[in-house]
Protein backbone atom coordinates (compact mmCIF):
# COMPACT_ATOMS: atom_id res chain seq x y z
CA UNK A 1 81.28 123.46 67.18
CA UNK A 2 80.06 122.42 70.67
CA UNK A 3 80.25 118.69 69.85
CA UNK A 4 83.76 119.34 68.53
CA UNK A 5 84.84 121.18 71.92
CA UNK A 6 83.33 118.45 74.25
CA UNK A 7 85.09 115.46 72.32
CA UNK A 8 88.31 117.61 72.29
CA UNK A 9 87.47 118.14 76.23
CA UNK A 10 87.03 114.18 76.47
CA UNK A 11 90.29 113.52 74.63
CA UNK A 12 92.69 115.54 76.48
CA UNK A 13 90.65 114.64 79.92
CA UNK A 14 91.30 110.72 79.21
CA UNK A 15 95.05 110.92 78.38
CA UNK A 16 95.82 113.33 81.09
CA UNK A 17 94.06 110.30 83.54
CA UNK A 18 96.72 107.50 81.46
CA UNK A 19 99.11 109.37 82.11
CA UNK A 20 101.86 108.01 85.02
CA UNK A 21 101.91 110.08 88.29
CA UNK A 22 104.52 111.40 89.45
CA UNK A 23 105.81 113.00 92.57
CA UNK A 24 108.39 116.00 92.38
CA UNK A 25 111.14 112.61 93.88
CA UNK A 26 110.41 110.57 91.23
CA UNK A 27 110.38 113.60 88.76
CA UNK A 28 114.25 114.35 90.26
CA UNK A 29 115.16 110.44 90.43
CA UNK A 30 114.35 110.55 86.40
CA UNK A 31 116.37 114.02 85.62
CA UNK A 32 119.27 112.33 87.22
CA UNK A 33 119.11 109.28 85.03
CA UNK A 34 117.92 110.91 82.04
CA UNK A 35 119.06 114.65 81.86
CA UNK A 36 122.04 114.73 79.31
CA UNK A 37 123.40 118.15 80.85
CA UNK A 38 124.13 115.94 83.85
CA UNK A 39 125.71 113.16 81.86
CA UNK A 40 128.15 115.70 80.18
CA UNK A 41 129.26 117.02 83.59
CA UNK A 42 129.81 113.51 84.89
CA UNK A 43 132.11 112.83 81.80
CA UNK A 44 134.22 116.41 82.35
CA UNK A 45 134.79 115.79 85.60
CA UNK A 46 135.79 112.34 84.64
CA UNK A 47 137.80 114.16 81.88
CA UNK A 48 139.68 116.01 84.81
CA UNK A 49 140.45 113.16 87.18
CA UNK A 50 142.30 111.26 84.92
CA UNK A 51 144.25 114.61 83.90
CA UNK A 52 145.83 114.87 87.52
CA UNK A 53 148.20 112.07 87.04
CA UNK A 54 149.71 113.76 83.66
CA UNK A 55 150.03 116.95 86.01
CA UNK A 56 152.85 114.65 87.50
CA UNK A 57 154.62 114.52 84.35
CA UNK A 58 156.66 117.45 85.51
CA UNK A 59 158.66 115.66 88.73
CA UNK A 60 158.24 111.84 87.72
CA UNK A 61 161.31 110.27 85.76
CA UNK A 62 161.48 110.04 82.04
CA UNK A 63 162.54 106.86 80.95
CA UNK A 64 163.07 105.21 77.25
CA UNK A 65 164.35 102.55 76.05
CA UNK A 66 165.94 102.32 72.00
CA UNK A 67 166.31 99.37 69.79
CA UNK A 68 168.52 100.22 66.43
CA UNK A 69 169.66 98.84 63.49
CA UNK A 70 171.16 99.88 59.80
CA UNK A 71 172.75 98.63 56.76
CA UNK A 72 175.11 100.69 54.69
CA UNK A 73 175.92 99.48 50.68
CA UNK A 74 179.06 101.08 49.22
CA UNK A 75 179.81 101.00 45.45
CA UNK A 76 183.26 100.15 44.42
CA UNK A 77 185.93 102.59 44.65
CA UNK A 78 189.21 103.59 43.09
CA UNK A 79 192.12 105.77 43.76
CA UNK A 80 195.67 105.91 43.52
CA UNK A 81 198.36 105.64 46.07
CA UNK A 82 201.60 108.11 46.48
CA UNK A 83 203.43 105.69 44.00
CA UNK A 84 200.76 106.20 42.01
CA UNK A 85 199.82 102.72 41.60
CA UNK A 86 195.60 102.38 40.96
CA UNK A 87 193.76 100.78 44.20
CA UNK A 88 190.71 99.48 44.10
CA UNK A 89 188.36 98.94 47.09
CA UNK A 90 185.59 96.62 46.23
CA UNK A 91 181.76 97.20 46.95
CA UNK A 92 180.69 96.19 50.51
CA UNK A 93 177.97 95.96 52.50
CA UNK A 94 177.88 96.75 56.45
CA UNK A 95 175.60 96.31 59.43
CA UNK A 96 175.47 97.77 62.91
CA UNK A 97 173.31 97.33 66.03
CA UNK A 98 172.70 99.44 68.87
CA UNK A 99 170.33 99.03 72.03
CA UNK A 100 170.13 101.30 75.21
CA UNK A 101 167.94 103.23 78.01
CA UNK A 102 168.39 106.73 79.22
CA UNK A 103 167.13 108.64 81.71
CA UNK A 104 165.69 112.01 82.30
CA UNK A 105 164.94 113.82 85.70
CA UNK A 106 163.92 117.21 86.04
CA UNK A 107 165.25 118.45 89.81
CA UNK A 108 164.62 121.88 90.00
CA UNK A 109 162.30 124.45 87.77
CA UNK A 110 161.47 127.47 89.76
CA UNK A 111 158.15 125.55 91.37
CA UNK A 112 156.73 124.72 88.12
CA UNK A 113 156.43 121.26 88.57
CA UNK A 114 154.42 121.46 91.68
CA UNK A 115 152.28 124.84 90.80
CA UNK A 116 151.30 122.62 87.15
CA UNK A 117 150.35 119.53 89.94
CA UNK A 118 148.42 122.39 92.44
CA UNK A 119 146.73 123.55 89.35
CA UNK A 120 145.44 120.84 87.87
CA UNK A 121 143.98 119.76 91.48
CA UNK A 122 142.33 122.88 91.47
CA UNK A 123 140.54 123.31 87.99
CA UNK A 124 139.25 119.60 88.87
CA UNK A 125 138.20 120.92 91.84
CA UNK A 126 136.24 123.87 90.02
CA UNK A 127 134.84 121.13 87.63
CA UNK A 128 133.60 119.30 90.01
CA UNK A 129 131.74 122.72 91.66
CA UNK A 130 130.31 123.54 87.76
CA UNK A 131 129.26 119.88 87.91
CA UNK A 132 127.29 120.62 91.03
CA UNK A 133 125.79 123.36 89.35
CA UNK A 134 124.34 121.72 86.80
CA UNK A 135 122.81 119.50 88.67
CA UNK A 136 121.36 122.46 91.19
CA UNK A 137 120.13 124.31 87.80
CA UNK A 138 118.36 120.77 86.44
CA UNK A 139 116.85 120.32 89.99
CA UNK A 140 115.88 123.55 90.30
CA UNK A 141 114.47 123.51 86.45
CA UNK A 142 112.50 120.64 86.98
CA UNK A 143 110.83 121.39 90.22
CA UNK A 144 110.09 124.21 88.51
CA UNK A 145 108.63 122.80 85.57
CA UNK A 146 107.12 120.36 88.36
CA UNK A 147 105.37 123.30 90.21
CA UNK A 148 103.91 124.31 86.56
CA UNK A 149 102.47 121.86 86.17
CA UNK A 150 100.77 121.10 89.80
CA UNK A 151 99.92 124.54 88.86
CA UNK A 152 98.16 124.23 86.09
CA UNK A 153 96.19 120.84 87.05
CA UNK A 154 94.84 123.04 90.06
CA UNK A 155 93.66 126.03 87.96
CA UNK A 156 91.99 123.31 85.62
CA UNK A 157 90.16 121.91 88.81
CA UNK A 158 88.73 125.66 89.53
CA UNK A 159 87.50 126.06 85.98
CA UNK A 160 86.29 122.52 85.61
CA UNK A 161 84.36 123.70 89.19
CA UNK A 162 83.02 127.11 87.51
CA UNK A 163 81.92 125.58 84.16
CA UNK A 164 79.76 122.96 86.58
CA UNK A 165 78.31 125.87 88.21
CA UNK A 166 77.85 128.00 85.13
CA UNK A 167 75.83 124.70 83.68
CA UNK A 168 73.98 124.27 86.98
CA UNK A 169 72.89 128.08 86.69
CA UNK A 170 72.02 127.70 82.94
CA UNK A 171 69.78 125.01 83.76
CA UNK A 172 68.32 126.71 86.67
CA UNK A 173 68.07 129.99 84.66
CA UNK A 174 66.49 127.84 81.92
CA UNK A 175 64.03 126.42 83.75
CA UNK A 176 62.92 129.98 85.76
CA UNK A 177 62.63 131.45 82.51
CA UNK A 178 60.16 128.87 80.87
CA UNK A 179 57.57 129.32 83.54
CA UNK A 180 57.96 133.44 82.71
CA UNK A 181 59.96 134.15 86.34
CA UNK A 182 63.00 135.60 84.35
CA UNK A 183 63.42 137.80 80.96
CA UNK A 184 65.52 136.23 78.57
CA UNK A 185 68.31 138.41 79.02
CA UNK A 186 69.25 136.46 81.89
CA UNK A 187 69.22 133.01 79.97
CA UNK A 188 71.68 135.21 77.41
CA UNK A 189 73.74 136.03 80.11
CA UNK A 190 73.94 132.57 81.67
CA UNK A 191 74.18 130.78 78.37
CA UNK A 192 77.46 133.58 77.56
CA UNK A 193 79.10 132.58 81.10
CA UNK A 194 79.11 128.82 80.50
CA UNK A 195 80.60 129.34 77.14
CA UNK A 196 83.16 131.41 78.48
CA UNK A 197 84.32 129.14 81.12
CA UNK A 198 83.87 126.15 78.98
CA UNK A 199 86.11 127.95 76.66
CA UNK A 200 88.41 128.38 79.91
CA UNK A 201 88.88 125.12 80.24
CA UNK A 202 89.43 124.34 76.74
CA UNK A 203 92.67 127.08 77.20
CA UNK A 204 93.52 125.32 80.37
CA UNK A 205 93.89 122.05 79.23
CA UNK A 206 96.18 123.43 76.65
CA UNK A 207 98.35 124.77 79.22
CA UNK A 208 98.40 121.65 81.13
CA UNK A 209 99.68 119.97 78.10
CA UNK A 210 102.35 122.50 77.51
CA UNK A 211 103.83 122.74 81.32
CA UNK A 212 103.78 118.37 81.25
CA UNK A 213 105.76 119.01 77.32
CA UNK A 214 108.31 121.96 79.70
CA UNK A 215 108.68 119.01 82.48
CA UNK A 216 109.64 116.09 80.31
CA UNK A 217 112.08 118.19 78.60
CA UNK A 218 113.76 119.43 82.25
CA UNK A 219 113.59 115.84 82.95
CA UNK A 220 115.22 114.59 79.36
CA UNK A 221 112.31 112.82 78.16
CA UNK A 222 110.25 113.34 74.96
CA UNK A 223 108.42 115.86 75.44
CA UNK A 224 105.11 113.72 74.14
CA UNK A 225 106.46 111.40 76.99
CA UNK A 226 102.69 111.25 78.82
CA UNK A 227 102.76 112.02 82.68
CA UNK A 228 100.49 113.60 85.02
CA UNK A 229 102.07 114.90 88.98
CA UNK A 230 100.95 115.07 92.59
CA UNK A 231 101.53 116.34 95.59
CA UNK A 232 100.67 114.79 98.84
CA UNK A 233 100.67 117.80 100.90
CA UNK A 234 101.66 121.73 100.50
CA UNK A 235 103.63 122.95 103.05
CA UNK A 236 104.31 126.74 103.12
CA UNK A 237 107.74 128.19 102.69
CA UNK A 238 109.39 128.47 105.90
CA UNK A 239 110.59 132.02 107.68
CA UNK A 240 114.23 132.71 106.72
CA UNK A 241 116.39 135.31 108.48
CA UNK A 242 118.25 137.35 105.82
CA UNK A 243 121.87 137.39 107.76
CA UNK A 244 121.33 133.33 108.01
CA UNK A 245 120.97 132.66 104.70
CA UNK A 246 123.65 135.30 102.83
CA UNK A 247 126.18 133.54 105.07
CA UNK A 248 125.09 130.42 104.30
CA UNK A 249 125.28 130.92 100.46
CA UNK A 250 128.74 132.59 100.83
CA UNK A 251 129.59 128.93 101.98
CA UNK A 252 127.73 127.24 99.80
CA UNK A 253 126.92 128.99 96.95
CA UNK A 254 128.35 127.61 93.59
CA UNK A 255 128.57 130.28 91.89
CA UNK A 256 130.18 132.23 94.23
CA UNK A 257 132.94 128.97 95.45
CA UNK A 258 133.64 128.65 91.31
CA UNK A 259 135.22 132.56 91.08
CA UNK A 260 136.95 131.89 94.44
CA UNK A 261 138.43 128.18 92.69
CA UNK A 262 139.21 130.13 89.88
CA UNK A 263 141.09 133.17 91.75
CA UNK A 264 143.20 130.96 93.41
CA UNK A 265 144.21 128.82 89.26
CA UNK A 266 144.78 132.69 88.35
CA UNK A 267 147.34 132.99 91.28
CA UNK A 268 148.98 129.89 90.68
CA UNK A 269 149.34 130.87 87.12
CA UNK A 270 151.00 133.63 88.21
CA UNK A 271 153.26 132.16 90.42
CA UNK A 272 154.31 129.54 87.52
CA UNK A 273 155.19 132.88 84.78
CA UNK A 274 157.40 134.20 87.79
CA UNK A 275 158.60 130.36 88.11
CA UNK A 276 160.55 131.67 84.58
CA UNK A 277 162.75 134.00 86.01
CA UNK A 278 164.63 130.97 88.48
CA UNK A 279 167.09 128.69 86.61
CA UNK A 280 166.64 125.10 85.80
CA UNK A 281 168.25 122.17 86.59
CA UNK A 282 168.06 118.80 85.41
CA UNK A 283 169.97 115.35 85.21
CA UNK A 284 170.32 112.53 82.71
CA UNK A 285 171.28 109.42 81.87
CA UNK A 286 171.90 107.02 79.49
CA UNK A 287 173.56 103.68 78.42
CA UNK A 288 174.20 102.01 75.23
CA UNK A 289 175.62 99.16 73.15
CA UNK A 290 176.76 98.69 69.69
CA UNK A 291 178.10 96.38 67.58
CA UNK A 292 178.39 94.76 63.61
CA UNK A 293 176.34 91.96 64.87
CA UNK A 294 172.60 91.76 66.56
CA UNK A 295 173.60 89.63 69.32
CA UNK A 296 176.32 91.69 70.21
CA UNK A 297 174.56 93.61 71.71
CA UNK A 298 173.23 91.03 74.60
CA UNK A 299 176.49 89.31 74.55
CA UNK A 300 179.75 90.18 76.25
CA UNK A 301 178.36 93.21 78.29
CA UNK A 302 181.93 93.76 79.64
CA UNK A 303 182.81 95.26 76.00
CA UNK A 304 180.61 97.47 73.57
CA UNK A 305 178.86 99.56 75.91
CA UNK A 306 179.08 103.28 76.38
CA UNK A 307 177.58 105.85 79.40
CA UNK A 308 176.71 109.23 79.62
CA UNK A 309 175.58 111.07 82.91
CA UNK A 310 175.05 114.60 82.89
CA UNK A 311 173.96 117.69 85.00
CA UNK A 312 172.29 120.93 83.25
CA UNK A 313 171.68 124.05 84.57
CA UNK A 314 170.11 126.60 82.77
CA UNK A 315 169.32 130.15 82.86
CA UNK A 316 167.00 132.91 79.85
CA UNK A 317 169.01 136.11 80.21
CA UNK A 318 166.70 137.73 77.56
CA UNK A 319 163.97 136.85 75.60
CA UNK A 320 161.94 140.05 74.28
CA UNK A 321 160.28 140.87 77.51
CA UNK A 322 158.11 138.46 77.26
CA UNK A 323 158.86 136.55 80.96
CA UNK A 324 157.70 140.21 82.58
CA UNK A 325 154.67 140.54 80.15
CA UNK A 326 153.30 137.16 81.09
CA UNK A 327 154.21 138.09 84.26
CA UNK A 328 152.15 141.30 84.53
CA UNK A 329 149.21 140.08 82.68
CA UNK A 330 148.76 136.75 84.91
CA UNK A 331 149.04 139.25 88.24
CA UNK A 332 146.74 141.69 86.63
CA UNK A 333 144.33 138.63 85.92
CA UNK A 334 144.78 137.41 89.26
CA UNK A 335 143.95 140.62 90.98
CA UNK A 336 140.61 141.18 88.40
CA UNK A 337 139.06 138.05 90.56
CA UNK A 338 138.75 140.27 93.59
CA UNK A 339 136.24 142.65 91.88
CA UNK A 340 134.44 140.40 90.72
CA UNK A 341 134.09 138.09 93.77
CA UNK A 342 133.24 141.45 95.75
CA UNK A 343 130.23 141.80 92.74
CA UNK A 344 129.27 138.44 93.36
CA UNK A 345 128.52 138.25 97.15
CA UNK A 346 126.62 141.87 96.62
CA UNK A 347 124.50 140.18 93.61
CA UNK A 348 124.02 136.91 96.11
CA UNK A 349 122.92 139.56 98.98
CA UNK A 350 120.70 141.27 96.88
CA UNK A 351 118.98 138.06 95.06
CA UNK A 352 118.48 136.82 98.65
CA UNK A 353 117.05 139.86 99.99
CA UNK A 354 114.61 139.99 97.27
CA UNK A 355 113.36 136.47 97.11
CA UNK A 356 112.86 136.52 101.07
CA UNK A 357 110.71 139.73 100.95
CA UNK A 358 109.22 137.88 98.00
CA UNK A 359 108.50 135.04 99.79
CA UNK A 360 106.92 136.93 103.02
CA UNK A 361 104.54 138.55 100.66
CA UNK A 362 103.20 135.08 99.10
CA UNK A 363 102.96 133.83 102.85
CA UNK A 364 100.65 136.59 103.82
CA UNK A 365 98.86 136.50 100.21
CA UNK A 366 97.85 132.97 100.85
CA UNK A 367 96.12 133.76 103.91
CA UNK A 368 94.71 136.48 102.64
CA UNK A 369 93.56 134.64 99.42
CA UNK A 370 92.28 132.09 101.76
CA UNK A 371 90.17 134.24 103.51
CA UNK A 372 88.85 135.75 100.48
CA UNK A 373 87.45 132.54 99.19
CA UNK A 374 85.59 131.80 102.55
CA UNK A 375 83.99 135.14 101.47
CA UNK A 376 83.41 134.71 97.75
CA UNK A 377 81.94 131.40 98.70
CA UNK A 378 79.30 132.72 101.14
CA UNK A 379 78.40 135.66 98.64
CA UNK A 380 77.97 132.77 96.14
CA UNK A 381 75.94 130.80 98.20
CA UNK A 382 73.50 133.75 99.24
CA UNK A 383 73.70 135.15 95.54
CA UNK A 384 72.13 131.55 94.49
CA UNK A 385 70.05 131.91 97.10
CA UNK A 386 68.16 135.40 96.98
CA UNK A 387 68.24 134.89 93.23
CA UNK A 388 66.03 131.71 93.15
CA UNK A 389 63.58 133.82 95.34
CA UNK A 390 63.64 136.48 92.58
CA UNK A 391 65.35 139.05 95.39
CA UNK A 392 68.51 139.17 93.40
CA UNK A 393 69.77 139.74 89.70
CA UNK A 394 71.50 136.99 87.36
CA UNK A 395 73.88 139.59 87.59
CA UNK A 396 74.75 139.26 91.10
CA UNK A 397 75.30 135.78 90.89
CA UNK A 398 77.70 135.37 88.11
CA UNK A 399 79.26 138.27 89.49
CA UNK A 400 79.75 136.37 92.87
CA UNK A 401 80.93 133.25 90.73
CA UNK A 402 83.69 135.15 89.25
CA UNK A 403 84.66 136.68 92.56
CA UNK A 404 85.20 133.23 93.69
CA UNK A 405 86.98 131.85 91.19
CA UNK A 406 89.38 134.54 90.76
CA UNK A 407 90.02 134.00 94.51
CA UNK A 408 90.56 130.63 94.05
CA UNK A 409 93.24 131.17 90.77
CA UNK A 410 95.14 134.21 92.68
CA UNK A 411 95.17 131.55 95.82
CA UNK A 412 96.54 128.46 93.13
CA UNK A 413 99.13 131.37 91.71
CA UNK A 414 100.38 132.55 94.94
CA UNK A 415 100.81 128.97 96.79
CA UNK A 416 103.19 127.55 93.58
CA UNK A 417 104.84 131.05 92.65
CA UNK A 418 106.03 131.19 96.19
CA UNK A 419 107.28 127.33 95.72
CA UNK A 420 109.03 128.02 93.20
CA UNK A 421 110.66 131.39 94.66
CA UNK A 422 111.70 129.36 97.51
CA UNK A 423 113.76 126.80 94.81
CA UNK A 424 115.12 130.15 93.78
CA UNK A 425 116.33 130.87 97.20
CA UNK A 426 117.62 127.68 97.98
CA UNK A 427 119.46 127.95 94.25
CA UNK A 428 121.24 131.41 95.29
CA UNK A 429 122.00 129.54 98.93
CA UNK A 430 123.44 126.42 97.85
CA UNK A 431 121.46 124.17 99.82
CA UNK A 432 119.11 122.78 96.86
């Protein structure tokens, strides 16, 4: 079982050390190449853009041009005259032709035409914010996933550490009890703490594996993809004044922009269901040729041609109530936004509140953690120490190793929890 444990250690050790490294910019440079939840936004907001120029639809001319032609077959006929003499009209066969363009121009429709253009400006607008969202949540998912990960190649360092030490103290404990200098329940207890944090590591390497599976995912790789990170240097999370950063995410934050983007479509829809109760007025235009023959109709355009111009103005008296029902609901709808933009900016002051009390507690756990592993360290040391002069139990000393490296995993917890509360922040502010 031991054998099987270290060769399982030795596999997982030698492809975590193939593995590329990455930095949390190279990690981001690959989500926004790779992640398909960014690709899709790209395309909808592409979607939108080229739906702006149909929006236009509603002013711009309407213009067609027609091309005709028929035959007609009539059987023979006969009748009889007021003499009464029998007539007979033989069968025949004609043709006709016809070619013209007409016109179409819509001149007034309440403000329709340019609420429809104002509208369609605007939900691009609020694509392109949702867009920017998903890219926020993917960089905030994978710097996440990122942190993880530095996360749990850290905590594997500390138990790697505390196996070596557990080992060291076996063999030490070994040894003393040999020449008689310690009872066997000490090489018990040693030989129980090595297996324990070799089985620690064993769990930790599994985790490792699992965070770098979470991170290729984020990133829109296979999660078998193999990777390994870095970091060149931690850097705290900085001080942030609560009034600062609320009205910075009422600028900023996506969220928050998107209801606002969509209050204002709400109001133009109302604006285009009161649009019904104006008349309408439109123009048109049109001019045509005919003839028996096909090139009578480019020939001789002094003869065969025919125009119409005409002027309409329009106006629903009735229809059901349904002009003031649309009406109502879209105001109704309209006015709804303001609730819920009034929920919004208390959820983004409350979020924010949190994570920057969250994030002065992690600043003043690290350098309390800090300190406690200068302390754990000593105790270890002097543990070691008084025990190889027999003035201390095996007790004390594998007592003082876990002291330290619990110190040393609250320390690794604390320094990329608060990293990734500080993403979290920077999420709810709109500045990721």
């Amino acid at each position: 079982m031991r054998k099987l444990c270290l060769i399982l250690i030795m596999i997982i050790s030698t492809a975590v050390l193939a593995a590329d490294k990455l930095s949390l910019q190279e990690c981001i440079d690959l989500a926004m190449e790779k992640n398909l939840d960014i690709a899709i936004s790209q395309k909808e907001v592409q979607a939108y853009q080229s739906g702006i120029l149909a929006s236009y639809s509603g002013i711009l001319p309407n213009l067609s041009a027609n091309v005709s032609s028929s035959i007609g077959s009539y059987a023979p006929n006969e009748y009889y005259d007021e003499s009464g003499q029998k007539l007979t009209i033989p069968s025949q066969t004609t043709e006709s032709y016809a070619a013209g363009v007409s016109y179409y121009q819509n001149i007034y429709d309440g403000g329709k035409w340019w609420n429809y253009i104002r509208r369609s400006k605007n939900q691009l607008n609020n694509v392109i914010i949702n867009s920017d969202y998903t890219r926020q949540m993917v960089l905030s998912n994978v710097t996440e996933k990122y942190y993880n990960v530095l996360k749990a190649q850290e905590l594997l360092k500390v138990y790697e550490k505390s196996l070596e030490n557990s080992r060291e103290q076996l063999g030490k404990t070994r040894e003393m009890h040999k020449i008689g200098q310690v009872a066997k329940k000490d090489l018990f207890k040693a030989q129980v703490r090595e297996g324990n944090d070799r089985l620690a590591v064993i769990q930790q390497k599994s985790i490792l594996k699992s965070t770098i599976a979470q991170l290729n995912v984020a990133i829109g790789q296979t999660p078998e993809t193999n990777i390994s990170v870095y970091e060149k240097d931690y850097h705290s999370p900085e001080i942030v004044i609560l009034e600062n950063a609320v009205e910075t995410a009422l600028k900023n934050n996506k969220t928050y922009n998107s209801l606002k983007l969509q209050q204002n479509t709400a109001l133009i829809n109302y604006k285009i269901a009161k649009a019904d109760f104006y008349p309408a007025l439109s123009s048109s235009f049109s001019y045509n040729r005919n003839g028996t023959r096909f090139d009578d109709i480019y020939n001789n355009f002094d003869r065969s041609w025919t125009t119409y111009l005409s002027f309409r103005i329009s106006y629903p008296i009735f229809n059901g109530f349904q002009r003031r029902t649309n009406i109502q609901q879209q105001q109704l709808n309209y006015k709804s936004f303001d609730d819920q933009i009034e929920k919004q900016r208390i959820d983004i002051e409350n979020q924010i509140q949190g994570l920057i009390l969250e994030l002065d507690t992690y600043r003043e756990m690290i350098t309390i953690n800090e300190l406690n592993i200068e302390s754990a360290q000593e105790d270890l040391r002097l543990a070691q120490e008084m025990y190889r002069l027999a003035s201390a139990t095996l007790l004390e000393v594998l007592d003082a190793q876990v002291t330290l490296t619990t110190a040393q995993q609250q320390l690794i917890n604390t320094m990329y929890d608060a990293k990734i509360a500080e993403i979290k922040l920077a999420v709810a502010m709109g500045t990721l």
